[in-house]
Protein backbone atom coordinates (compact mmCIF):
# COMPACT_ATOMS: atom_id res chain seq x y z
CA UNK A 1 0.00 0.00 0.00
CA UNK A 2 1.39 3.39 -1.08
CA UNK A 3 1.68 6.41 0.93
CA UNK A 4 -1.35 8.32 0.27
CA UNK A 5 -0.99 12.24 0.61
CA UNK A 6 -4.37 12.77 1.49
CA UNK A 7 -5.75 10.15 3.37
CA UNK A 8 -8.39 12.74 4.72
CA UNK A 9 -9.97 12.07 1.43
CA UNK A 10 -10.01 7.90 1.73
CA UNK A 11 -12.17 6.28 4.52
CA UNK A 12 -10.32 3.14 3.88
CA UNK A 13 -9.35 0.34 1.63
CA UNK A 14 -13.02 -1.53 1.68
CA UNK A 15 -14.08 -3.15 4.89
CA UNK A 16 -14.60 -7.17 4.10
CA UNK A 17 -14.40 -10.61 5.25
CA UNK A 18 -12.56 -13.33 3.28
CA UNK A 19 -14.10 -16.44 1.29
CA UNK A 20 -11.83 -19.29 2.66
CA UNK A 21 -10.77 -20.59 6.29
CA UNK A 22 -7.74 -19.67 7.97
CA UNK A 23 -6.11 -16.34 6.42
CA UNK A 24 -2.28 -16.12 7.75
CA UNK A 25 -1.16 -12.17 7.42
CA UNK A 26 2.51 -11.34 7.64
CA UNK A 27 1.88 -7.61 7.71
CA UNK A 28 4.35 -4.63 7.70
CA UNK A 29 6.24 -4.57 11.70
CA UNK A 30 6.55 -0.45 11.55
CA UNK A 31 3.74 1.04 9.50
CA UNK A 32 0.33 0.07 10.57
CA UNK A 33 -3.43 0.80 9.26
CA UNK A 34 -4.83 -2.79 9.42
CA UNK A 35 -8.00 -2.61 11.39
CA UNK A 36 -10.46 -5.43 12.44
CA UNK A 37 -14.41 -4.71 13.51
CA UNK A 38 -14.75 -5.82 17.25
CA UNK A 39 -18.24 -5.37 18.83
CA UNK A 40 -18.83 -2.74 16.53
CA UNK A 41 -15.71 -0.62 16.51
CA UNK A 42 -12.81 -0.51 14.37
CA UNK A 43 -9.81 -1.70 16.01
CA UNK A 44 -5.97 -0.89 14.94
CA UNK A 45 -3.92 -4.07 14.91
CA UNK A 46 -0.83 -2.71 15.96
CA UNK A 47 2.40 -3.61 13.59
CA UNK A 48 4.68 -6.08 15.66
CA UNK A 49 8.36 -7.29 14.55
CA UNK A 50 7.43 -11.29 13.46
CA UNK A 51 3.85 -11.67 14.74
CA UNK A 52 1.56 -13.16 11.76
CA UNK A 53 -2.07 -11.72 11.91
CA UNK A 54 -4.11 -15.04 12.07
CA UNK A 55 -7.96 -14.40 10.40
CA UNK A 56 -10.63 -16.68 10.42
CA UNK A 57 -12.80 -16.61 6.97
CA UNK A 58 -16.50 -17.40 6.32
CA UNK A 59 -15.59 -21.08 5.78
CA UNK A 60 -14.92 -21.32 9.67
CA UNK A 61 -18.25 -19.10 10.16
CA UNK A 62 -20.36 -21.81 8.30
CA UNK A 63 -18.05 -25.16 9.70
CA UNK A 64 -18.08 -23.70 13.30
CA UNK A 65 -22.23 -23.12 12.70
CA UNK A 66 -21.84 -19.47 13.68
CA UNK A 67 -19.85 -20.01 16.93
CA UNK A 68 -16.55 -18.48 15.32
CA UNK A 69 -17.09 -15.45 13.12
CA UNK A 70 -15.41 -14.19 10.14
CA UNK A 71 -13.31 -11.49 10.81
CA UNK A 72 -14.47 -7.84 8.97
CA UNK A 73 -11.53 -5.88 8.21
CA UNK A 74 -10.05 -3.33 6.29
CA UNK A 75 -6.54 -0.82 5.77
CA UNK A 76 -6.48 2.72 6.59
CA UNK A 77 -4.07 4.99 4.08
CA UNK A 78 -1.26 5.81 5.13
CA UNK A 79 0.52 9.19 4.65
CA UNK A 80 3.77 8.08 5.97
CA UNK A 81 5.80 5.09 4.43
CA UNK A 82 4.54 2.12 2.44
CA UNK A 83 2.37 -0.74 3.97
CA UNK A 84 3.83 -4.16 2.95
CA UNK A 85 1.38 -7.17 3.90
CA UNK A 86 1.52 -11.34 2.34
CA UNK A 87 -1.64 -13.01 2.67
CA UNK A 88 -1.44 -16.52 2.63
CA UNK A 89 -5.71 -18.20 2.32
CA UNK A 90 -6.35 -21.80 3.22
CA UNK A 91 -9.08 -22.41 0.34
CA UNK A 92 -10.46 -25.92 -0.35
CA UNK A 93 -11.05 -27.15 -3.73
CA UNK A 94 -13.95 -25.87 -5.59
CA UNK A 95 -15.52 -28.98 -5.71
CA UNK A 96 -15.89 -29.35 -1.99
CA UNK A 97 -18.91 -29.84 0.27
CA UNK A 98 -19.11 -26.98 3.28
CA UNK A 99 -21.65 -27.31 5.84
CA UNK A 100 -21.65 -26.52 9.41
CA UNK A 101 -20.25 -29.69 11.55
CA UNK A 102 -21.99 -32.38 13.48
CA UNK A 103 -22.04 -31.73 16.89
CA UNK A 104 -23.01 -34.47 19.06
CA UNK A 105 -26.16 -34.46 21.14
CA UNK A 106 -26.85 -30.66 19.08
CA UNK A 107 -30.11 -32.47 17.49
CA UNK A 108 -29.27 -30.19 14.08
CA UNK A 109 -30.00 -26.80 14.45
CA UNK A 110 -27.72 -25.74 11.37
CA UNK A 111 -27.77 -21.79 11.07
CA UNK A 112 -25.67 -21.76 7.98
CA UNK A 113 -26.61 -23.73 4.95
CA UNK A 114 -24.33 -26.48 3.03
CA UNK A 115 -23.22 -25.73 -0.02
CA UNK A 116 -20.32 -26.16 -2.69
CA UNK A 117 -17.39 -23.90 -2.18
CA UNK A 118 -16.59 -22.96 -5.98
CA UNK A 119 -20.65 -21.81 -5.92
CA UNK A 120 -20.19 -19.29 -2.77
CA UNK A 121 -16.45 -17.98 -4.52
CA UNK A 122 -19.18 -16.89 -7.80
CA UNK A 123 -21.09 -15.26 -5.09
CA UNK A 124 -18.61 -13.85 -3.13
CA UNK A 125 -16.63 -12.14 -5.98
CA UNK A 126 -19.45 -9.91 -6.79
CA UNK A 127 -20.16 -9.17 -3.36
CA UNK A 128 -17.17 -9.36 -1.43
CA UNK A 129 -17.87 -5.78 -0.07
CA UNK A 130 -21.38 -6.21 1.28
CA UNK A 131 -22.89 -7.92 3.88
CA UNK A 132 -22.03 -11.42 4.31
CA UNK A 133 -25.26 -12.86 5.54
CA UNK A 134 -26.82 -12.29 1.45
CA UNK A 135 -23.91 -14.54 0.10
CA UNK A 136 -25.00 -17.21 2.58
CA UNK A 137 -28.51 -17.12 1.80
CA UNK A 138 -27.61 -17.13 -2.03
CA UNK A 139 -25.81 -20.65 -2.35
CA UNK A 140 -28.54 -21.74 -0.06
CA UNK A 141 -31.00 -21.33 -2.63
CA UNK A 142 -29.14 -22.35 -5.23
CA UNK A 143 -28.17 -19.17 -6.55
CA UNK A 144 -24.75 -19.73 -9.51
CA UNK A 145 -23.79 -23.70 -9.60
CA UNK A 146 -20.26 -24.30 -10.94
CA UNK A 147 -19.92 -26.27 -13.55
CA UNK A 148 -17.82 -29.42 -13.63
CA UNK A 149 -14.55 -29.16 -14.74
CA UNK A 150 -14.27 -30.30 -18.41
């Protein structure tokens, strides 16, 4: 991320969650702007020499049935120094089956629907920047299909 000269003009780089599961962020250790959404406020995660930035996606939301959330975050510009961040996603295959996980004794209850992970990347690439709850309810009802490989 650039130095921006007027970041009075920028709210931020676009609050969102990510697609996949586990998000590992090795993020700049002296200039900062990363901030997550925490109980409705926008909290700076503070640059730190070799800490990685560990984010949970909307995979975990669905597999975990709600009890772990995707993480909502975004970057701040910057008028001082360049922001340097490597994002490394854990994404399964397109082809595979996501659905909240059998709990014992839970007698169902599934919040989140089960669907096919290529189907909610269609969904999520148009509307990456909106709420997540829509993209949910989309490959729920059957909203894009991929189509099998050739």
């Amino acid at each position: 991320y650039p130095p921006c000269p007027r970041p009075d003009l920028i709210t931020s780089l676009r609050a969102h969650t990510d697609a996949g599961g586990v998000i590992l962020l090795f993020q700049d250790d002296r200039v900062g702007g990363l901030e997550v959404l925490k109980d409705g406020q926008w909290i700076d995660v503070q640059p730190l020499a070799g800490a990685i930035v560990i984010n949970t996606g909307d995979q975990i939301e669905v597999l975990s049935n709600g009890r772990y959330r995707s993480a909502w975050h975004r970057v701040l510009p910057m008028r001082d120094g360049n922001r340097r961040s490597i994002a490394s996603f854990y994404n399964p295959a397109n082809e595979a089956t996501i659905s909240p996980a059998a709990v014992q004794g839970s007698g169902g209850g599934e919040t989140y629907p089960k669907y096919v992970f290529g189907d909610y990347m269609d969904v999520y690439v148009k509307q990456k920047f909106q709420a997540k709850e829509p993209r949910f309810e989309a490959v729920k009802t059957g909203a894009p299909k991929s189509s099998p490989a050739a």
